[in-house]
Protein backbone atom coordinates (compact mmCIF):
# COMPACT_ATOMS: atom_id res chain seq x y z
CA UNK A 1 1.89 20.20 4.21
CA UNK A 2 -0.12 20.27 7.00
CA UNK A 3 1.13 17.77 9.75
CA UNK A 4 -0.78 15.66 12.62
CA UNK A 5 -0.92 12.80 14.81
CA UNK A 6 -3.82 10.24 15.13
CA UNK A 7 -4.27 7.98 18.16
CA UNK A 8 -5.25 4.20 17.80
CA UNK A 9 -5.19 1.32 20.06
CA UNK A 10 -1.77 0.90 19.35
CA UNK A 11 -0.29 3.94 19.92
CA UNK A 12 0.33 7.21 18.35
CA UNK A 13 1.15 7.48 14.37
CA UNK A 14 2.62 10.70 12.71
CA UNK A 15 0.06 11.84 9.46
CA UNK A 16 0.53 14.39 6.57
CA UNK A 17 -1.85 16.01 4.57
CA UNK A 18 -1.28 17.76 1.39
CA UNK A 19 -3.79 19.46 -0.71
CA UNK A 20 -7.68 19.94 -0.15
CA UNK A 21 -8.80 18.13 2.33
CA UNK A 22 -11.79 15.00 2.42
CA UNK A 23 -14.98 17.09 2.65
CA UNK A 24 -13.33 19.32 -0.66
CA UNK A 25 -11.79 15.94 -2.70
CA UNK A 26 -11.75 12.27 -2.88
CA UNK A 27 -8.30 11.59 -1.12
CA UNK A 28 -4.53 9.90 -2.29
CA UNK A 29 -3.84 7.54 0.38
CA UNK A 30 -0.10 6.87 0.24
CA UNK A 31 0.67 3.55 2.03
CA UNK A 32 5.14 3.69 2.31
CA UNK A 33 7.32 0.31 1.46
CA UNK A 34 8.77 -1.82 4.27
CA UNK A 35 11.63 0.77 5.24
CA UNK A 36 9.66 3.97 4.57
CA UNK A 37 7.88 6.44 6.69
CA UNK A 38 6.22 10.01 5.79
CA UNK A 39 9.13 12.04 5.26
CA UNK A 40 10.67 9.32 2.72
CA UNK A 41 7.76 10.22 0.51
CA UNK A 42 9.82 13.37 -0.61
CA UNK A 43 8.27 15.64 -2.64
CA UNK A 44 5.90 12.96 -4.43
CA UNK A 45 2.74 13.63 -2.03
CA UNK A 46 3.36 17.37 -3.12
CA UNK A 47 3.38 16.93 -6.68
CA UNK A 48 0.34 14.37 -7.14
CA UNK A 49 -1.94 17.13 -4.99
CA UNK A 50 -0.96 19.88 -7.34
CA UNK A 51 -1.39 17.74 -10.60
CA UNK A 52 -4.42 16.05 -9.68
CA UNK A 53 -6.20 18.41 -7.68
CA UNK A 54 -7.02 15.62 -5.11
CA UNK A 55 -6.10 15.81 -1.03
CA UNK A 56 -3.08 13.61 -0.53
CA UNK A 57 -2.74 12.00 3.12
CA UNK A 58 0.17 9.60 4.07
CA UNK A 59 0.62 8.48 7.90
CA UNK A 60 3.94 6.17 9.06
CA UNK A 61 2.96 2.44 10.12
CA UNK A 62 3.53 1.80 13.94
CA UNK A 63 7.38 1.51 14.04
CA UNK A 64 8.58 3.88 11.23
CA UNK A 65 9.01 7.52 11.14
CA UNK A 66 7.98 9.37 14.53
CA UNK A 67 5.10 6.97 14.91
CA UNK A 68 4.86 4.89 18.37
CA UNK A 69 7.20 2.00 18.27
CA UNK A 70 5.89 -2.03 18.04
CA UNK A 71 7.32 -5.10 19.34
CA UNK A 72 9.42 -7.58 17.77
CA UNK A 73 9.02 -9.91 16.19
CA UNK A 74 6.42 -8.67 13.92
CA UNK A 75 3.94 -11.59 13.03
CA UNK A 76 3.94 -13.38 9.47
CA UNK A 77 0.32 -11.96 8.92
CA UNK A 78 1.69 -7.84 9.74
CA UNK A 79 0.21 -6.48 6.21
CA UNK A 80 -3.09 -8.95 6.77
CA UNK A 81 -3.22 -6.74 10.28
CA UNK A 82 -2.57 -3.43 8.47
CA UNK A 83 -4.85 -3.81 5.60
CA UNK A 84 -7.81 -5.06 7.12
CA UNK A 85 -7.90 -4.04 11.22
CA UNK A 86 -4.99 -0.80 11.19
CA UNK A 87 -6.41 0.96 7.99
CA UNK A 88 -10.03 0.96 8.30
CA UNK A 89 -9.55 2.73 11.67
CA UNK A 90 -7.05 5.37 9.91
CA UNK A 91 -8.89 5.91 7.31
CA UNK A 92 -12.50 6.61 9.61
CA UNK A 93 -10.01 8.83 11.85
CA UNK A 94 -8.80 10.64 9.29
CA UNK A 95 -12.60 11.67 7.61
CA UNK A 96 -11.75 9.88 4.26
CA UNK A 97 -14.73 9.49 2.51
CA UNK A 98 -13.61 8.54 -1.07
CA UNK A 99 -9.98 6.85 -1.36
CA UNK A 100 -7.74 6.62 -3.74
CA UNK A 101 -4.72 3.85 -2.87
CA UNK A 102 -1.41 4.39 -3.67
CA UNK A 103 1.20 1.65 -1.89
CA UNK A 104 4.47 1.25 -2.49
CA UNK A 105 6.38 -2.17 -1.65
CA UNK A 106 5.01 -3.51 1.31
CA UNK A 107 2.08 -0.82 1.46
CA UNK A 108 0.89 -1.90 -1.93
CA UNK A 109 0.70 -5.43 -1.06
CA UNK A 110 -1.35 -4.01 2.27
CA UNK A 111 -3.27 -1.75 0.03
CA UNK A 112 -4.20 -5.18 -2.30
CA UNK A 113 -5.32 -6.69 1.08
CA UNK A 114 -7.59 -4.01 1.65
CA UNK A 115 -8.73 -3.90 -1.46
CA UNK A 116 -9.55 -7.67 -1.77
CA UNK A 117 -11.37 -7.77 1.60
CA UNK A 118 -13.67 -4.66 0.48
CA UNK A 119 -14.61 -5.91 -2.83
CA UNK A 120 -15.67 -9.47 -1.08
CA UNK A 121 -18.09 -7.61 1.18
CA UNK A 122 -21.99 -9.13 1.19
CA UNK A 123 -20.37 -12.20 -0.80
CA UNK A 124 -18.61 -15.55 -0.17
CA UNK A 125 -17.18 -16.94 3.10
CA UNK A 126 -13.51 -16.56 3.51
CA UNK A 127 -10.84 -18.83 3.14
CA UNK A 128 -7.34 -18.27 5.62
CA UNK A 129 -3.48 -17.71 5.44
CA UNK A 130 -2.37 -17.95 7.87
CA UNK A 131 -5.14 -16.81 10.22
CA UNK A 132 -7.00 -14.05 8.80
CA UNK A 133 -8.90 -13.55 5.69
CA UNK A 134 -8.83 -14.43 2.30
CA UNK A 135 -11.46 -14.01 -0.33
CA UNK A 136 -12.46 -16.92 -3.29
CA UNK A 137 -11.86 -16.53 -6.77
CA UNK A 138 -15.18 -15.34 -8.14
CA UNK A 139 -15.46 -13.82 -11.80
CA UNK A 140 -18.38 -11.79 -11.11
CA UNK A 141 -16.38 -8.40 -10.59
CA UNK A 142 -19.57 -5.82 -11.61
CA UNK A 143 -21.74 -7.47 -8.89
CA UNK A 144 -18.55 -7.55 -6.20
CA UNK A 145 -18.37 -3.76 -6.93
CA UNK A 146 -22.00 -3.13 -6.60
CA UNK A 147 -22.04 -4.90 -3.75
CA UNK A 148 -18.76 -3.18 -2.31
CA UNK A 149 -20.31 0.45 -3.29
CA UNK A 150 -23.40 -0.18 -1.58
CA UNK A 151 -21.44 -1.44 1.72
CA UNK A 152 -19.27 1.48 1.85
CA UNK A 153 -22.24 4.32 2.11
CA UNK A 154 -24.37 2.15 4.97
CA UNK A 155 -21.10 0.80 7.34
CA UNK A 156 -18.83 4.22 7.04
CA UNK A 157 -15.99 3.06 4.85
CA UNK A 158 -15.13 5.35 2.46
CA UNK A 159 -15.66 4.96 -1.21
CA UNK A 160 -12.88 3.15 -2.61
CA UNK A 161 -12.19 4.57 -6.19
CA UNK A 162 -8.48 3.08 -7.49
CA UNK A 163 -5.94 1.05 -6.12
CA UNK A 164 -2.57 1.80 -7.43
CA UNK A 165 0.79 -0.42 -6.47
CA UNK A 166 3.96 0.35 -7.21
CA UNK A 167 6.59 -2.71 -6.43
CA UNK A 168 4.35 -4.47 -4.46
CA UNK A 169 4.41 -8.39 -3.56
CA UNK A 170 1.76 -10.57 -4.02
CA UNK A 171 4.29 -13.82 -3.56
CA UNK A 172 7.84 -14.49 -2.61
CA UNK A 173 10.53 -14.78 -5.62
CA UNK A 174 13.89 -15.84 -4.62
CA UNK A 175 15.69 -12.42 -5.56
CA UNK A 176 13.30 -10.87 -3.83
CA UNK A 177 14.43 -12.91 -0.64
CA UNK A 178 18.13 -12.59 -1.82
CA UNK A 179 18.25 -8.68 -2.01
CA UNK A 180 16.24 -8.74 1.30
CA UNK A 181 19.34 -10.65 2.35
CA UNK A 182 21.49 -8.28 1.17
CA UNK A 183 20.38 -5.15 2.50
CA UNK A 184 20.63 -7.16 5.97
CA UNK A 185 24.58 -6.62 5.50
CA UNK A 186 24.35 -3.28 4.50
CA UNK A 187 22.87 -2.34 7.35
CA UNK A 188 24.86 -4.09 10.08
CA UNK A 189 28.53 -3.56 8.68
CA UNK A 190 27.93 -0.38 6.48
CA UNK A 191 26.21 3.12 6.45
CA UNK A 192 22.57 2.43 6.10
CA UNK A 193 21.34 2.17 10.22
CA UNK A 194 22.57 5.98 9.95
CA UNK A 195 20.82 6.69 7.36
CA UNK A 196 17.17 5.55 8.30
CA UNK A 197 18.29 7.44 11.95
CA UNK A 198 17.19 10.40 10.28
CA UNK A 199 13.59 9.38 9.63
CA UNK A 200 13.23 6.40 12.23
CA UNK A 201 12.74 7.09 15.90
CA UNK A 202 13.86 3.83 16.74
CA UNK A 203 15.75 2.89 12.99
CA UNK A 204 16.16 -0.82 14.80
CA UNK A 205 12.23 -1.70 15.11
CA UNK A 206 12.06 0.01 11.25
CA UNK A 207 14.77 -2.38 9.97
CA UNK A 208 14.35 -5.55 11.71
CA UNK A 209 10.73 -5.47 12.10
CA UNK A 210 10.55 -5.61 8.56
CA UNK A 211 14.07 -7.51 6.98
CA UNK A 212 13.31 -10.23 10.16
CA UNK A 213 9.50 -10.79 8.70
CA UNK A 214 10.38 -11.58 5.61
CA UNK A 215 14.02 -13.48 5.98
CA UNK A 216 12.22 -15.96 8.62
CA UNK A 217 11.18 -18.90 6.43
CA UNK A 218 7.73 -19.53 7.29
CA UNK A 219 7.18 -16.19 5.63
CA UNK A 220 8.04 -18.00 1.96
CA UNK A 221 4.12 -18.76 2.58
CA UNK A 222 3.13 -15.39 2.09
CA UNK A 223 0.83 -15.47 -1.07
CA UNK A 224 -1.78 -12.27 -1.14
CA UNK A 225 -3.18 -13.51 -4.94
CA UNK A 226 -6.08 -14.98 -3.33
CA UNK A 227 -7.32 -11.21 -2.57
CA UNK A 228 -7.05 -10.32 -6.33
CA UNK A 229 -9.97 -11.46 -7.98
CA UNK A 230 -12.49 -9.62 -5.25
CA UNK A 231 -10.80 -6.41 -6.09
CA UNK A 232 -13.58 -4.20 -7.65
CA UNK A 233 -11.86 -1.17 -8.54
CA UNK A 234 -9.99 0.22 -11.27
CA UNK A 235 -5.80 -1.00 -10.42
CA UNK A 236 -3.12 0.64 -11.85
CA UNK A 237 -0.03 -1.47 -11.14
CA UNK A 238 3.30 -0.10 -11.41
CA UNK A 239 7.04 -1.97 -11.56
CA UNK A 240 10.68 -1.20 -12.14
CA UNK A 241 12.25 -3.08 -15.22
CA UNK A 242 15.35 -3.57 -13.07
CA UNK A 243 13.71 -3.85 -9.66
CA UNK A 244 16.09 -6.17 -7.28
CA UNK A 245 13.28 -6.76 -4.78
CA UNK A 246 10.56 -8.07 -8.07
CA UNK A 247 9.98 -9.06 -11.10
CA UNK A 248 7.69 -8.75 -13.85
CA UNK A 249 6.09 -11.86 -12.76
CA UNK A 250 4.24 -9.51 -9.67
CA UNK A 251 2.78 -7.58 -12.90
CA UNK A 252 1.52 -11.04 -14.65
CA UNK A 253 -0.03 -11.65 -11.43
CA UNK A 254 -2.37 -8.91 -11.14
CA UNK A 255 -3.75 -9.34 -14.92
CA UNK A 256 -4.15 -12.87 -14.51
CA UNK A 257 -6.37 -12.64 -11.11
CA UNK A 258 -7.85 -8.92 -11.22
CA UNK A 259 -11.27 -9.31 -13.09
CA UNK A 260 -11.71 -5.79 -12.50
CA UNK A 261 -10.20 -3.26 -15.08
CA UNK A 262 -6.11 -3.13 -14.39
CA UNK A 263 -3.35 -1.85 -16.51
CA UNK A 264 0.07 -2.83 -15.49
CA UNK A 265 3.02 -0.40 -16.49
CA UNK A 266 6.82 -1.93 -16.37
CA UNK A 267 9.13 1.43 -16.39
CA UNK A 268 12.28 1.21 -17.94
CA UNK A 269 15.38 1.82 -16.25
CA UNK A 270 13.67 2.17 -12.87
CA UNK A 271 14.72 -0.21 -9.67
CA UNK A 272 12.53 -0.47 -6.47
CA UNK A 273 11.65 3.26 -5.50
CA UNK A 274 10.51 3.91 -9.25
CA UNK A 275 8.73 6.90 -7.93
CA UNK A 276 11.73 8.66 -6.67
CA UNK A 277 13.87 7.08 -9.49
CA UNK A 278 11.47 7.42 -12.49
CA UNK A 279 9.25 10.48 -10.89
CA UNK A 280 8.60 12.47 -14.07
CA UNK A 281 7.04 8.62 -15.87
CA UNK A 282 5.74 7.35 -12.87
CA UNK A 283 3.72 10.84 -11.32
CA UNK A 284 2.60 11.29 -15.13
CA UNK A 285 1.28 7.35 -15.27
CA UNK A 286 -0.49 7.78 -12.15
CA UNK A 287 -2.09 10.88 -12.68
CA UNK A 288 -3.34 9.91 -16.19
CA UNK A 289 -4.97 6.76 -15.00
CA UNK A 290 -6.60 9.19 -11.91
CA UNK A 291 -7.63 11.68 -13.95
CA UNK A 292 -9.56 9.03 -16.45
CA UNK A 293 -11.24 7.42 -13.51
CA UNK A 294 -12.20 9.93 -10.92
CA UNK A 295 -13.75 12.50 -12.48
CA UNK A 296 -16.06 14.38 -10.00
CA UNK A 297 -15.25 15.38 -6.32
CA UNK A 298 -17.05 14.56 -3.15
CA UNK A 299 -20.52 15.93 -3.33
């Protein structure tokens, strides 16, 4: 692992790389869930360099891990902000020049965001929610990916090849909001503030930053489907059978709007971190659909 810091208008963030880096390989681009941070990656970023002979790189979100801290409240529109004005600049900072996304939780929902805005490069006007863009429902998906490929090598985006989620949100469900609830207690009456101390600078701005966003009720308005149909990549979309935070219905979601090739997986036995929890199916999943899509490195 070869550790780093990038600076961006916001402050400071903490990066990792693992594996070749983005002149030698198209790149893993791990985006971590709503209470997750570098470090909380484990050993995954590790194991998907070695078995897929691709760089890995995973940086914490302003507010998690060592990264430079934010102010609270965070806005309703926080992944809108981190898909399409945070990542671009990460990604140019960091030399990426072909992506592959991998987002867990909240980072696949921001990776979907990102995704969506790409593909609807050189095409229709947006629509908003609540502020920032949203791309029409289009069914032309070989034209939006022509279109998207062609942007990327002229503006200096990198090429983006996959998008994978695992648990992420594209709407609210009302377990979702319940478990969020939940956790809340845990971690004002019971063990779990100490725990995130250990990766968190500041474990407060981690928690509530996130658990506030989501438990305030204008955020029941958060809908990201709208971005699916203008994604113009190859999506792998992962889920935990008995995930508290999701259901199935997330999975439903992406093959009703994605006009793009996508192949949902539903692991058995798994809950939220299904990577951690179901590492052996999920790394093998992931690197199966990789290897059948990127086949060639950077030239």
């Amino acid at each position: 692992m070869r550790t780093g810091w990038l600076t961006l208008p916001e402050g400071r963030i903490e990066t990792a790389w693992w594996g070749p880096g983005p002149e030698a390989a198209p790149t893993i681009v791990l985006l971590h869930e709503g209470l997750g941070c570098v470090a909380l990656w484990r050993d995954v970023p590790e194991h998907l360099a070695a078995r897929t002979g691709l760089g890995v790189f995973a940086y914490s979100r302003h507010g998690y891990g060592q990264s430079d801290p934010v102010t609270l409240p965070r806005p309703m529109t926080y992944m809108h902000n981190e898909a399409q004005v945070v990542l671009p600049l990460v990604l140019a900072q960091a030399g990426v020049r072909d992506a592959v996304l991998v987002g867990h939780s909240d980072g696949g929902s921001i990776a979907a965001i990102y995704a969506g805005t790409a593909g609807r490069r050189s095409t229709s006007p947006a629509v908003s929610w609540p502020g920032l863009s949203r791309p029409p429902t289009t069914s032309d998906a070989a034209g939006r990916r022509r279109g998207w490929l062609a942007s990327a090598r002229h503006d200096g985006s990198p090429n983006l090849r996959i998008l994978i989620t695992i648990a992420a949100h594209f709407f609210v469900e009302d377990l979702n909001i319940a478990s969020i609830r939940a956790i809340k207690a845990a971690y004002e009456t019971g063990d779990l503030r100490d725990r995130l101390s250990r990766y968190h600078r500041d474990p407060d701005i981690a928690f509530y930053g996130w658990n506030g966003a989501w438990l305030d009720p204008r955020f029941r308005g958060f809908d990201i489907t709208g971005y699916l149909p203008t994604v113009a990549v190859p999506t792998l979309g992962l889920q935990g059978a008995d995930d508290p935070y999701g259901s199935d219905q997330q999975l439903h979601a992406m093959r009703a709007h994605i006009t793009a090739p996508v192949e949902t997986v539903l692991i058995p036995a798994a809950r939220h971190s299904l990577h951690l929890e179901a590492k052996e199916a999920t790394l093998e999943t992931i690197t199966r659909f990789i290897a059948a899509t990127v086949r060639h490195p950077v030239p």
